[in-house]
Protein backbone atom coordinates (compact mmCIF):
# COMPACT_ATOMS: atom_id res chain seq x y z
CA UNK A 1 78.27 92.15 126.02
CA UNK A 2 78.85 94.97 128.99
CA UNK A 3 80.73 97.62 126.29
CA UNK A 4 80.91 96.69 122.73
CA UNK A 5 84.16 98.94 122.63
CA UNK A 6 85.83 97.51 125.18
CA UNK A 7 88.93 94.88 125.44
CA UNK A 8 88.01 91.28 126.07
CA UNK A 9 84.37 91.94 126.17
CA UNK A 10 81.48 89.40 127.70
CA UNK A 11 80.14 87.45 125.33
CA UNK A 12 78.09 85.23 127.20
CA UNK A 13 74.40 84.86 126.12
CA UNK A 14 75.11 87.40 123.32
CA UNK A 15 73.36 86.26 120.09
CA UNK A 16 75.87 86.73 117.28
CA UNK A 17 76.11 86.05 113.37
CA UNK A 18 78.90 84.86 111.88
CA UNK A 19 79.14 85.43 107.95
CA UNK A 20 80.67 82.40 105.78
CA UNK A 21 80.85 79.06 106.58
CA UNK A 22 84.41 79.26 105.34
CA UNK A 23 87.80 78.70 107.09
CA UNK A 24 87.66 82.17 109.41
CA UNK A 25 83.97 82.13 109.80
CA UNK A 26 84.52 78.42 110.82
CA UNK A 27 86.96 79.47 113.21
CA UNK A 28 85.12 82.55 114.80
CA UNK A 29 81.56 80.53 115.29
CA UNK A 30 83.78 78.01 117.32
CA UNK A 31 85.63 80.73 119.60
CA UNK A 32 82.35 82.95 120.12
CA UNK A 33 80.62 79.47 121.28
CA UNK A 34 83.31 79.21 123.59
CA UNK A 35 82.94 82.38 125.05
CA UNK A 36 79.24 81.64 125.50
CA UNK A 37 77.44 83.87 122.61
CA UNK A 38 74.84 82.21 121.11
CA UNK A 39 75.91 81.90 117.34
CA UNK A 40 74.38 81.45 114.57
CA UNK A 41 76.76 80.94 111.34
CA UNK A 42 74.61 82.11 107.79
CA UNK A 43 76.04 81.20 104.53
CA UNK A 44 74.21 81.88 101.03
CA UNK A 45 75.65 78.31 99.66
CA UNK A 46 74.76 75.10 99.66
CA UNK A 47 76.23 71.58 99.04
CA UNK A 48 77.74 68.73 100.31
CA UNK A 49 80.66 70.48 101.55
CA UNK A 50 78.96 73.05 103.08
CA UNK A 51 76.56 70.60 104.86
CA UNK A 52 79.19 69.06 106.54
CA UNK A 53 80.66 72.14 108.12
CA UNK A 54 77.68 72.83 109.37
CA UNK A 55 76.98 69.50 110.53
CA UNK A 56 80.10 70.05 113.03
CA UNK A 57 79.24 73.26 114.22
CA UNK A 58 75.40 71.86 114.57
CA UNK A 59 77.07 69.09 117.38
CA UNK A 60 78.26 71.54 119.41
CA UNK A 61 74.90 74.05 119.46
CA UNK A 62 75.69 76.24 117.13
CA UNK A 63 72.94 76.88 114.67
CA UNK A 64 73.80 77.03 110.92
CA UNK A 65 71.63 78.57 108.29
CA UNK A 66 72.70 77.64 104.68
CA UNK A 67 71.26 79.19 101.79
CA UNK A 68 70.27 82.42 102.79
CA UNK A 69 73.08 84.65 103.82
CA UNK A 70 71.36 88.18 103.22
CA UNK A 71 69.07 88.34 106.03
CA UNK A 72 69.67 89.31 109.72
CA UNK A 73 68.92 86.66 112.52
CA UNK A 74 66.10 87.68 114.28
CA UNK A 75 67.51 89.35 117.56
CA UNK A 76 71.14 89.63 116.17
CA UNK A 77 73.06 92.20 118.03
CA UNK A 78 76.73 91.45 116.28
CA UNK A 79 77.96 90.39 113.09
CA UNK A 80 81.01 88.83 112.89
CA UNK A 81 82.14 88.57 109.10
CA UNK A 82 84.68 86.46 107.04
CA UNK A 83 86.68 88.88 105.09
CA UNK A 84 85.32 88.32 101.81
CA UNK A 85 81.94 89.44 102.21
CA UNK A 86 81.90 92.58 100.07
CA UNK A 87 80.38 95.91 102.14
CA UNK A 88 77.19 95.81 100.23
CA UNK A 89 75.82 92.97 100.89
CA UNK A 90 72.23 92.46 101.33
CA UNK A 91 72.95 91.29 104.84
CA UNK A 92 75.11 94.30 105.90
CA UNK A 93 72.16 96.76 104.58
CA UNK A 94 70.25 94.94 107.06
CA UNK A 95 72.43 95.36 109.57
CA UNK A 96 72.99 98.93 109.37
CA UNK A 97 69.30 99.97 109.41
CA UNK A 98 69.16 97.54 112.41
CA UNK A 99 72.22 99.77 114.28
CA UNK A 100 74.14 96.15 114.38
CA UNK A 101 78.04 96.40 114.73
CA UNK A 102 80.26 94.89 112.04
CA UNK A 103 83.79 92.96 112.83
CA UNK A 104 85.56 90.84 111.30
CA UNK A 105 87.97 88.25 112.54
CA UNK A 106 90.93 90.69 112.91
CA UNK A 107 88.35 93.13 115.30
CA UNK A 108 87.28 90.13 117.15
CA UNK A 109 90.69 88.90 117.78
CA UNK A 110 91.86 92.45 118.62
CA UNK A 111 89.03 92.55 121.41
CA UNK A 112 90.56 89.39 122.76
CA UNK A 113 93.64 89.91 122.97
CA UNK A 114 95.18 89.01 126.69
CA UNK A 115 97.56 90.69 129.01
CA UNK A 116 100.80 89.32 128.72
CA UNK A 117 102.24 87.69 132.40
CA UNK A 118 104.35 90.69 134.01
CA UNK A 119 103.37 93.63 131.76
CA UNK A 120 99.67 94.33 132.18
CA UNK A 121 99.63 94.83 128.16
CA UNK A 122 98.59 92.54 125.62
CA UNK A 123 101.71 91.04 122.88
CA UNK A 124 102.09 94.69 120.07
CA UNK A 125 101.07 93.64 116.76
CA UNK A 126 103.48 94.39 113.90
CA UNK A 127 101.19 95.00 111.13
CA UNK A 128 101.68 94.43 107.12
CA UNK A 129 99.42 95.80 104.12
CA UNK A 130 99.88 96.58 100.14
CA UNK A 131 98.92 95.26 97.35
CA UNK A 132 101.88 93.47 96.69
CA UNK A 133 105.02 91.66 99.19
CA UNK A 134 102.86 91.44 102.54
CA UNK A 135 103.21 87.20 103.11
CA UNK A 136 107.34 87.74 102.29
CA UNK A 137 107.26 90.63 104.34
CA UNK A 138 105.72 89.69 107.30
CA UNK A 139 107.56 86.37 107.30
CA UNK A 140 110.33 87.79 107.11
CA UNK A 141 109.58 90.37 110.10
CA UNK A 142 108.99 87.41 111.93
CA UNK A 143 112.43 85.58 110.92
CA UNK A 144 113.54 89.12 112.55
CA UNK A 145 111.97 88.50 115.44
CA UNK A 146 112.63 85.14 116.12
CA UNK A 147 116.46 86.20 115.65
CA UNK A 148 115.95 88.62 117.99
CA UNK A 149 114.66 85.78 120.56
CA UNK A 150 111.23 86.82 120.54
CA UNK A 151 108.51 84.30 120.60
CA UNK A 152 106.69 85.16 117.77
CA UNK A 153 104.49 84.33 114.55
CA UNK A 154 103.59 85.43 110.86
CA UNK A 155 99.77 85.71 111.81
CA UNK A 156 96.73 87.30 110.08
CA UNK A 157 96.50 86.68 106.30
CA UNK A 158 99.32 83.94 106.35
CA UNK A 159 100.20 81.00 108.95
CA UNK A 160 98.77 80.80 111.96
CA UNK A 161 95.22 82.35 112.10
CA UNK A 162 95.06 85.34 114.23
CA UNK A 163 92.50 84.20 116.33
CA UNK A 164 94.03 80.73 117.32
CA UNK A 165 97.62 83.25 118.11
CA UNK A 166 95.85 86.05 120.42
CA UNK A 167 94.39 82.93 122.38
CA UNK A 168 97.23 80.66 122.20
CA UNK A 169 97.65 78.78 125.65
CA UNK A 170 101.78 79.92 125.32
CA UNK A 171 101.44 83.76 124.77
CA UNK A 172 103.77 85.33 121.93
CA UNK A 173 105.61 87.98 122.85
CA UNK A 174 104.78 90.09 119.69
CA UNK A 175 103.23 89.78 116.65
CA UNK A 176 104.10 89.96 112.77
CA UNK A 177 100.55 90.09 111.14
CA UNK A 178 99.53 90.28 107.37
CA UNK A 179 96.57 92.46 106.84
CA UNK A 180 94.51 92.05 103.78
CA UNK A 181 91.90 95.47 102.72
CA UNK A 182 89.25 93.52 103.43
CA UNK A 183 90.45 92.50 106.66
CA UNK A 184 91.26 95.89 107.69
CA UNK A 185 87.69 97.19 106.23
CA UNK A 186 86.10 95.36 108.85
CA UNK A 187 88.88 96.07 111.93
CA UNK A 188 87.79 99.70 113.25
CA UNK A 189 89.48 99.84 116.52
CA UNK A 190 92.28 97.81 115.54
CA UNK A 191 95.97 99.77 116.93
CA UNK A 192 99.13 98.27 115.90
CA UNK A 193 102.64 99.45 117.54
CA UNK A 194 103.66 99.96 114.35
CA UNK A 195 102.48 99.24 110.79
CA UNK A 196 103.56 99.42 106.68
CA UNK A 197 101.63 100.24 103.34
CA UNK A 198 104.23 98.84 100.79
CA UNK A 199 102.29 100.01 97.98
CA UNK A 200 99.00 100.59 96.25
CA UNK A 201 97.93 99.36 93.01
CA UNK A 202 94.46 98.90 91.79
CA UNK A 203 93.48 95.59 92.96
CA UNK A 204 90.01 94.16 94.47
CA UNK A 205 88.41 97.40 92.91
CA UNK A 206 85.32 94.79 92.40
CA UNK A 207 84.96 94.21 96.27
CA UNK A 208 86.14 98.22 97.24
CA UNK A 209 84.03 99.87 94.41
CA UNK A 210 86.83 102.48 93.79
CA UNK A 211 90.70 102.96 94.52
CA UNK A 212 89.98 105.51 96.74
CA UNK A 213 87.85 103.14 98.97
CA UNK A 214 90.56 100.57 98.67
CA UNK A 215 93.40 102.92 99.25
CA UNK A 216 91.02 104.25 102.48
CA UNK A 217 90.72 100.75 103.91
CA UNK A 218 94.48 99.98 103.41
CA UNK A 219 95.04 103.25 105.41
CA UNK A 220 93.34 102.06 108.52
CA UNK A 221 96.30 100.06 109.38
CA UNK A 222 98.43 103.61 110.37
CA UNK A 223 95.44 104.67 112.55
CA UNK A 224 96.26 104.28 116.59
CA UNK A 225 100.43 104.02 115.44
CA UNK A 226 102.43 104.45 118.49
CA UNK A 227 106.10 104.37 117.78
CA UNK A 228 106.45 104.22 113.87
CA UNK A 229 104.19 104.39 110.08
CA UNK A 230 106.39 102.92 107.42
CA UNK A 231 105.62 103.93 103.93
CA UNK A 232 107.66 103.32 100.36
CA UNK A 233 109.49 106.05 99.17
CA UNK A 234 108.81 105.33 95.66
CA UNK A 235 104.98 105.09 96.08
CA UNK A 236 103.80 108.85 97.52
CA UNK A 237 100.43 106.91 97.93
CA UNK A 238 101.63 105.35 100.86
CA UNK A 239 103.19 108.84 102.49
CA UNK A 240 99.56 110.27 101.33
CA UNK A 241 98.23 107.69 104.08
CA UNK A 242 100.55 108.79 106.36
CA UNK A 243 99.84 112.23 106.57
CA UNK A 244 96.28 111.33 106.52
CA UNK A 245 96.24 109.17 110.21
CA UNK A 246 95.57 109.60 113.31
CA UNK A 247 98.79 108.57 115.69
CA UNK A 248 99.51 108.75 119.58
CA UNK A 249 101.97 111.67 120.02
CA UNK A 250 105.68 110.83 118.92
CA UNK A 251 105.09 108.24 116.39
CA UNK A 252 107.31 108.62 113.24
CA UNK A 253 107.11 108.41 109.75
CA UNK A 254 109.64 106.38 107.94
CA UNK A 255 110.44 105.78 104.68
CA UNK A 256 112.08 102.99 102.77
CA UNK A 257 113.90 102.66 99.47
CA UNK A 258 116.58 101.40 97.54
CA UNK A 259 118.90 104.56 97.17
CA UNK A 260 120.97 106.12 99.96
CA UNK A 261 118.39 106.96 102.75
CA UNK A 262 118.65 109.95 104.14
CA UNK A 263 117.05 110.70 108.30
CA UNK A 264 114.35 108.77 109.34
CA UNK A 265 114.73 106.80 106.83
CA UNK A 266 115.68 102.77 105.67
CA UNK A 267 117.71 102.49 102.06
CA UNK A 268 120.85 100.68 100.24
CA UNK A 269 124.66 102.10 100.03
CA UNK A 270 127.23 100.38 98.62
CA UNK A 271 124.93 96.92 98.39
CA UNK A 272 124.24 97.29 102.51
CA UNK A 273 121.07 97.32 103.90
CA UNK A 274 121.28 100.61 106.55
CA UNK A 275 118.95 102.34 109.16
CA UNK A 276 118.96 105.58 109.42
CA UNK A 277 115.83 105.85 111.66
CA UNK A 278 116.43 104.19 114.87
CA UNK A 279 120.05 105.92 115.44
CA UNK A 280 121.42 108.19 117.58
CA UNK A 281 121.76 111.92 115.42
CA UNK A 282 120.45 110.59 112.51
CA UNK A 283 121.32 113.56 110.86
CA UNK A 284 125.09 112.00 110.44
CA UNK A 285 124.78 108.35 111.56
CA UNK A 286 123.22 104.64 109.99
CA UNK A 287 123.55 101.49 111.08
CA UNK A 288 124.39 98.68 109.27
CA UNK A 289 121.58 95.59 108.92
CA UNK A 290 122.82 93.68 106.40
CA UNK A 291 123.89 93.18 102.80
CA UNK A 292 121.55 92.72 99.51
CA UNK A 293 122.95 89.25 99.28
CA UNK A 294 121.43 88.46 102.53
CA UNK A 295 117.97 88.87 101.07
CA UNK A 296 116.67 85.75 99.26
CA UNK A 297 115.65 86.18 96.63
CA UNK A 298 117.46 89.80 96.06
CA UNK A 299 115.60 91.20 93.40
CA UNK A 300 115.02 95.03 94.06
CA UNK A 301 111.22 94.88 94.55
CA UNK A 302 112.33 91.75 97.26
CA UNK A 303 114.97 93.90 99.08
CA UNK A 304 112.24 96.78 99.75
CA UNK A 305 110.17 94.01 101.31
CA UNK A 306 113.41 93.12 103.11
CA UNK A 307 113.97 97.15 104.39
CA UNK A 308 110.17 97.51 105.49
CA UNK A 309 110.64 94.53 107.59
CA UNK A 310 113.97 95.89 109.51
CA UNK A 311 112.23 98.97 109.78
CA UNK A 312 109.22 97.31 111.78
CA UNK A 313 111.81 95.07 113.83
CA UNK A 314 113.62 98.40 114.81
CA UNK A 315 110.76 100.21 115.52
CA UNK A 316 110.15 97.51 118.19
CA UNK A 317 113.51 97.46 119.11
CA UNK A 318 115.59 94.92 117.29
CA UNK A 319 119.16 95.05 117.17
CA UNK A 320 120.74 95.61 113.95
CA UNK A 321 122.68 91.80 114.45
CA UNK A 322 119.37 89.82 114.64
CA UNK A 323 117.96 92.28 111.56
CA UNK A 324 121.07 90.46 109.59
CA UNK A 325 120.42 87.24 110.89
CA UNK A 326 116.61 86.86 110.41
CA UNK A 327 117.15 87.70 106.69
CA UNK A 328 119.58 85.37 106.47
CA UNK A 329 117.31 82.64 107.78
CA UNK A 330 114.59 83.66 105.84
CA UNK A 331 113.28 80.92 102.96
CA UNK A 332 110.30 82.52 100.53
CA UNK A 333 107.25 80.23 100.34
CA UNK A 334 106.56 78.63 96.71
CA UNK A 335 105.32 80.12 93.26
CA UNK A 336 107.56 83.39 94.05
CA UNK A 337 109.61 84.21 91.98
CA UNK A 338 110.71 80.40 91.96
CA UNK A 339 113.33 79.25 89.32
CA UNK A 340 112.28 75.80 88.51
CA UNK A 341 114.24 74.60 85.53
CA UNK A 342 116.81 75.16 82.79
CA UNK A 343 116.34 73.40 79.93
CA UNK A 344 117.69 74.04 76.51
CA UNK A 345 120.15 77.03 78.17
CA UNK A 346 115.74 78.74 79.13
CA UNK A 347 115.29 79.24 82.58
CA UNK A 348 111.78 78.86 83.57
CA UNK A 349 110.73 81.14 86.77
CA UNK A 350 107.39 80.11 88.45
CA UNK A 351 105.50 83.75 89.85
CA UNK A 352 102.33 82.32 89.78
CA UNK A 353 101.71 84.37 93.49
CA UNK A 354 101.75 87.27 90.65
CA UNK A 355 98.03 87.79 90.76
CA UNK A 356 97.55 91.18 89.79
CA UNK A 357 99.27 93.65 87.40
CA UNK A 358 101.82 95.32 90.36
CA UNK A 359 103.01 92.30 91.10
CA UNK A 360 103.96 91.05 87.81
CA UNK A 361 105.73 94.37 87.19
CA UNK A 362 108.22 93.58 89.86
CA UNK A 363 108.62 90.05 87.95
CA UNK A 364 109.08 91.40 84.76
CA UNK A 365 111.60 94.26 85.70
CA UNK A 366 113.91 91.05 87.15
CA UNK A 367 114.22 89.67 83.91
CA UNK A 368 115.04 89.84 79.71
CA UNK A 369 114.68 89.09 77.69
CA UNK A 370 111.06 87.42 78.48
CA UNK A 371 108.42 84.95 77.23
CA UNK A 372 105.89 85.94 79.25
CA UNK A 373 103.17 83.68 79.96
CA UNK A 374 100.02 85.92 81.36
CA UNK A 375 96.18 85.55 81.65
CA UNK A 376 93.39 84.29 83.93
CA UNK A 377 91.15 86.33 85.81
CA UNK A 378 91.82 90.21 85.82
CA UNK A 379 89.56 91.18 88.62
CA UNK A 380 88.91 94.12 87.08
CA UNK A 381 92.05 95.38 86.56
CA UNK A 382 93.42 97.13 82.83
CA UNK A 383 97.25 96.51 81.46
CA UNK A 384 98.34 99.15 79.63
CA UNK A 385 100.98 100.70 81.99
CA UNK A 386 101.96 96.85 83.08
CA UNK A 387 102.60 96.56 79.25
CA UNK A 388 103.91 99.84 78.55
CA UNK A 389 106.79 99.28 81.30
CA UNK A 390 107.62 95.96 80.15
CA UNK A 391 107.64 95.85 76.33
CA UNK A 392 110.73 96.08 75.81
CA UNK A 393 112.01 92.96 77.51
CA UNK A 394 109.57 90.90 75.87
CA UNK A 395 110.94 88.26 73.27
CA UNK A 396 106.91 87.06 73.33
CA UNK A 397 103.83 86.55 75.34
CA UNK A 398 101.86 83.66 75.85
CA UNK A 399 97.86 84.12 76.71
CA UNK A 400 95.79 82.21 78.74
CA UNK A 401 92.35 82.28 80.74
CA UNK A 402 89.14 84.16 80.63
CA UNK A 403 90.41 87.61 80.38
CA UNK A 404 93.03 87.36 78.26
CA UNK A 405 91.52 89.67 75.40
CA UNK A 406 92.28 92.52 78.09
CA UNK A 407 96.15 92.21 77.94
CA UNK A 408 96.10 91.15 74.09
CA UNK A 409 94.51 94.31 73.50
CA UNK A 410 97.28 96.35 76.12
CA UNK A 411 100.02 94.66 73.62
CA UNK A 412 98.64 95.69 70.84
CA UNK A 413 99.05 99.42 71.98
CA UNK A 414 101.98 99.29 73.22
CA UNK A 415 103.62 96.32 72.33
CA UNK A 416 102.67 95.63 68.47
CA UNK A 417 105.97 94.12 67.07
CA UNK A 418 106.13 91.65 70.20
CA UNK A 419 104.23 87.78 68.72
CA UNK A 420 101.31 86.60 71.18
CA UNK A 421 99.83 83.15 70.75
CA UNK A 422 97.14 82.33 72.94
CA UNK A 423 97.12 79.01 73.94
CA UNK A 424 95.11 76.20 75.82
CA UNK A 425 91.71 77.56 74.98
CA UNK A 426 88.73 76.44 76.29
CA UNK A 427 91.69 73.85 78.70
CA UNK A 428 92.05 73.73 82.41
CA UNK A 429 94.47 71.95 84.90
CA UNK A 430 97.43 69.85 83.77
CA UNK A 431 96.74 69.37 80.26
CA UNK A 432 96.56 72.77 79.55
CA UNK A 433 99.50 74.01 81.53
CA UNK A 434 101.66 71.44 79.82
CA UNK A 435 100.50 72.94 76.04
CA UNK A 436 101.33 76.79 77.74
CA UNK A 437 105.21 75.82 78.95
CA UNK A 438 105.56 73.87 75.40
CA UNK A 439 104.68 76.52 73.37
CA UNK A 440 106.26 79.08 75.66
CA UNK A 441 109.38 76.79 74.86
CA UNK A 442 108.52 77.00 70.57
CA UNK A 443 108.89 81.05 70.84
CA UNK A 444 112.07 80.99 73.69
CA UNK A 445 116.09 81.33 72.96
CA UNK A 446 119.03 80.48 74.74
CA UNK A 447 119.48 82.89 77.13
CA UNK A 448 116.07 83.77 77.53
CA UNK A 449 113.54 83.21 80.31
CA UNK A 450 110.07 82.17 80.22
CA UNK A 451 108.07 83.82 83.16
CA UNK A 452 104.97 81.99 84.69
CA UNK A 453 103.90 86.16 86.27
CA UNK A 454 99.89 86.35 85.21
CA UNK A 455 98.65 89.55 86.76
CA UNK A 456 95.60 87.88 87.00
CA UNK A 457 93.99 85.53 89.51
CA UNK A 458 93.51 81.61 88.57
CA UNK A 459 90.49 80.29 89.35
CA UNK A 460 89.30 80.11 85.60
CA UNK A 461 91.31 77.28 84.88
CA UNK A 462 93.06 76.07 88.70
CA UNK A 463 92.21 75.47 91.78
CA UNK A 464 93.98 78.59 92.71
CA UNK A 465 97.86 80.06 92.17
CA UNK A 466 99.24 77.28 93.85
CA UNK A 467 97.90 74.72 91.30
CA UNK A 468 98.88 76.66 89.11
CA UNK A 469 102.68 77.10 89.93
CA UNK A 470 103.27 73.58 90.67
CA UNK A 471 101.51 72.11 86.89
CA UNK A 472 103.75 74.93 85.77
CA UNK A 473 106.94 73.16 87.17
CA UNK A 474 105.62 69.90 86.55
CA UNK A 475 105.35 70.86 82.68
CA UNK A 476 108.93 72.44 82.68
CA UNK A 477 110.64 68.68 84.14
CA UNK A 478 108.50 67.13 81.59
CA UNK A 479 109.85 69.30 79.29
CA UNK A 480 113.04 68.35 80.09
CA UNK A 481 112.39 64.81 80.06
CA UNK A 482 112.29 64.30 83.53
């Protein structure tokens, strides 16, 4: 490799590890073998699975080591890493007393990125953190875009891998990416065009170590801003970042929120959508993007999603026409905030994408009064203020999964007159989910609405959220007789 810091370095002959044999590290052991590195892909696991990855990156020479993923390849002089690797492990010890670099899949795509035809720069990535909102967000940037006649893609942590879009035989002409923490841990010279924290909750504090080093790594995604660094108005964290970056010369801060906005900054009057940013004197003018009732669905915590996004497609230089028409056109994936049922005058709302405590807050401030059904994995995370904020919309909670003594204890603080069962004990998959929604449905009146929002991950007892939204919805129609 002739510069390590360099843009579309040389590869060839370079020997490289790639961490995980999982769907990035996959992905990078293929391109690096491409570009002529010699790559070797370790992976503590073991197992059928895993032996048949490795069998298809064996055919076409690139060695596999399964089983042992904490020591450094003799001669290794790069580390690519899948984005789950935690910072301390063994094999990154190794590789810092052995002065070897660090990426992950977000650097190494970053280093190849290509110039596009006519402009001598490579496509600007629009770039999306926070704990909560970044998949709607960024696909909704990129409903923005494609308004605006851009060719473009929701890349990164959602669709289209990042790797297969900054080597795409058609180039984009710009970029909408999701950035997870862990990604952007491992992406020091990444520098977007412009870039949004939507918030900051404790989340991953397992992986980080501490919410400072979580709220650190979500801050790399300002550093290098050229035109604009979008933060929430009602989370000062995210200004904090802000402040904190280092910028080229000119870029702006701007904030979103739902009241009026007032300069340089996105927000909602009269149930319109209005910029008061990317105007000429700002001091007196906005323009119009849009109404609430563009945004789907508009619940408040959706429509600041909706404003972060308009502020990144103005920043690039979106009309305020195409802002109003990507919304429009914008459909939210599943198991978001996804009514799937009435039955009995109950409407039953699948959030199982609510995998931590911030982003079952937004849930439960949409609705009351609430059966809440909540539980699984907690990751670490505690439930008082989630509890706190919520109790009094709560008609009664339903429990579930391995950390579910957490939240029970949370609601007996600060929710003590509100009845928890705990249900499906010691159950997994379809049979359990169908016992939750029924006796979700014994403790529910008309009028009321029973809330799949966990705050808690859902590998306990599913494959993962998804599984665990569709049973959910499966159990409601059978409910109904379906």
């Amino acid at each position: 490799m002739t510069n390590p810091d360099q843009t579309n370095p040389d590869f060839g002959g370079l020997p490289v590890a790639v961490a995980g044999l999982g769907v990035s590290g996959i992905s990078a052991a293929r391109v690096l073998h491409g570009l002529g590195a010699r790559v070797t892909v370790v992976d503590g696991g073991s197992g059928p699975g895993l032996a048949a990855r490795a069998a298809e990156l064996e055919a076409l020479g690139v060695t596999v080591r399964l089983g042992d993923g904490a020591s450094l390849p003799e001669g290794t002089e790069l580390i690519v890493t899948s984005p789950g690797w935690a910072p301390d492990s063994p094999l990154f010890a190794a590789a810092e007393a052995a002065g070897v670099p660090v990426w992950g899949d977000v650097e190494l795509a970053w280093r190849l990125r290509k110039p596009l035809p006519g402009t001598g720069e490579p496509a600007p990535w629009l770039a999306v953190t926070g704990t909560n909102g970044k998949t709607t967000t960024v696909q909704m940037l990129a409903s923005i875009l494609t308004a605006a006649g851009r060719r473009t893609a929701a890349v990164g942590n959602v669709g289209v891998s990042v790797l297969d879009a900054v080597l795409a035989e058609e180039p984009y002409d710009v970029l909408a990416v999701e950035l997870s923490s862990y990604q952007l841990h491992w992406a020091p010279s990444l520098r977007p065009h412009s870039a949004a924290v939507l918030n900051l909750a404790p989340d991953h504090l397992d992986w980080h170590g501490s919410m400072e080093a979580y709220a650190a790594d979500k801050g790399r995604i300002y550093e290098g801003n050229v035109v604009a660094c979008v933060y929430n108005l009602a989370d000062p964290a995210t200004e904090a970042l802000v402040r904190e970056a280092d910028v080229e010369e000119g870029c702006r801060a701007i904030g979103f929120g739902l009241g009026a906005p007032g300069p340089s900054n996105f927000g909602v009057v009269d149930g319109l959508l209005v910029d008061r940013a990317f105007v000429e004197d700002r001091a007196k003018n906005a323009a119009e993007l849009g109404a609430v009732e563009d945004v789907n669905p508009p619940a408040p915590h959706n429509i600041a999603n909706a404003l972060a996004a308009a502020a990144l497609a103005r920043a690039y230089g979106v009309e305020p026409k195409a802002v109003r028409e990507g919304l429009r056109a914008f459909r939210p994936d599943a198991h978001r905030i996804a009514e799937v049922g009435v039955v009995g005058e109950v409407t039953y709302i699948d959030d199982s994408k609510a995998t931590n405590t911030h982003a079952a807050a937004a849930s439960l401030a949409a609705y009351r009064p609430i059966v809440w059904i909540a539980g699984g994995l907690a990751k670490g995370a505690t439930f008082d203020d989630l509890v706190q904020g919520a109790a009094e919309r709560l008609r009664a909670v339903v429990l579930i999964g391995q950390d579910r003594a957490v939240i029970r204890e949370a609601l007996e603080r600060h929710a003590p007159d509100v009845p928890v069962i705990e249900a499906a004990e010691g159950q997994t998959g379809a049979v359990a989910m169908t016992e939750v929604v029924r006796t979700a449905a014994s403790l529910a009146r008309s009028g009321d609405t029973v809330l799949l929002a966990p705050a808690c991950a859902s590998m306990d007892m599913f494959t993962n959220y998804g599984e665990r939204g569709d049973l959910f919805a499966a159990a409601v129609r059978e409910l109904a007789g379906e």
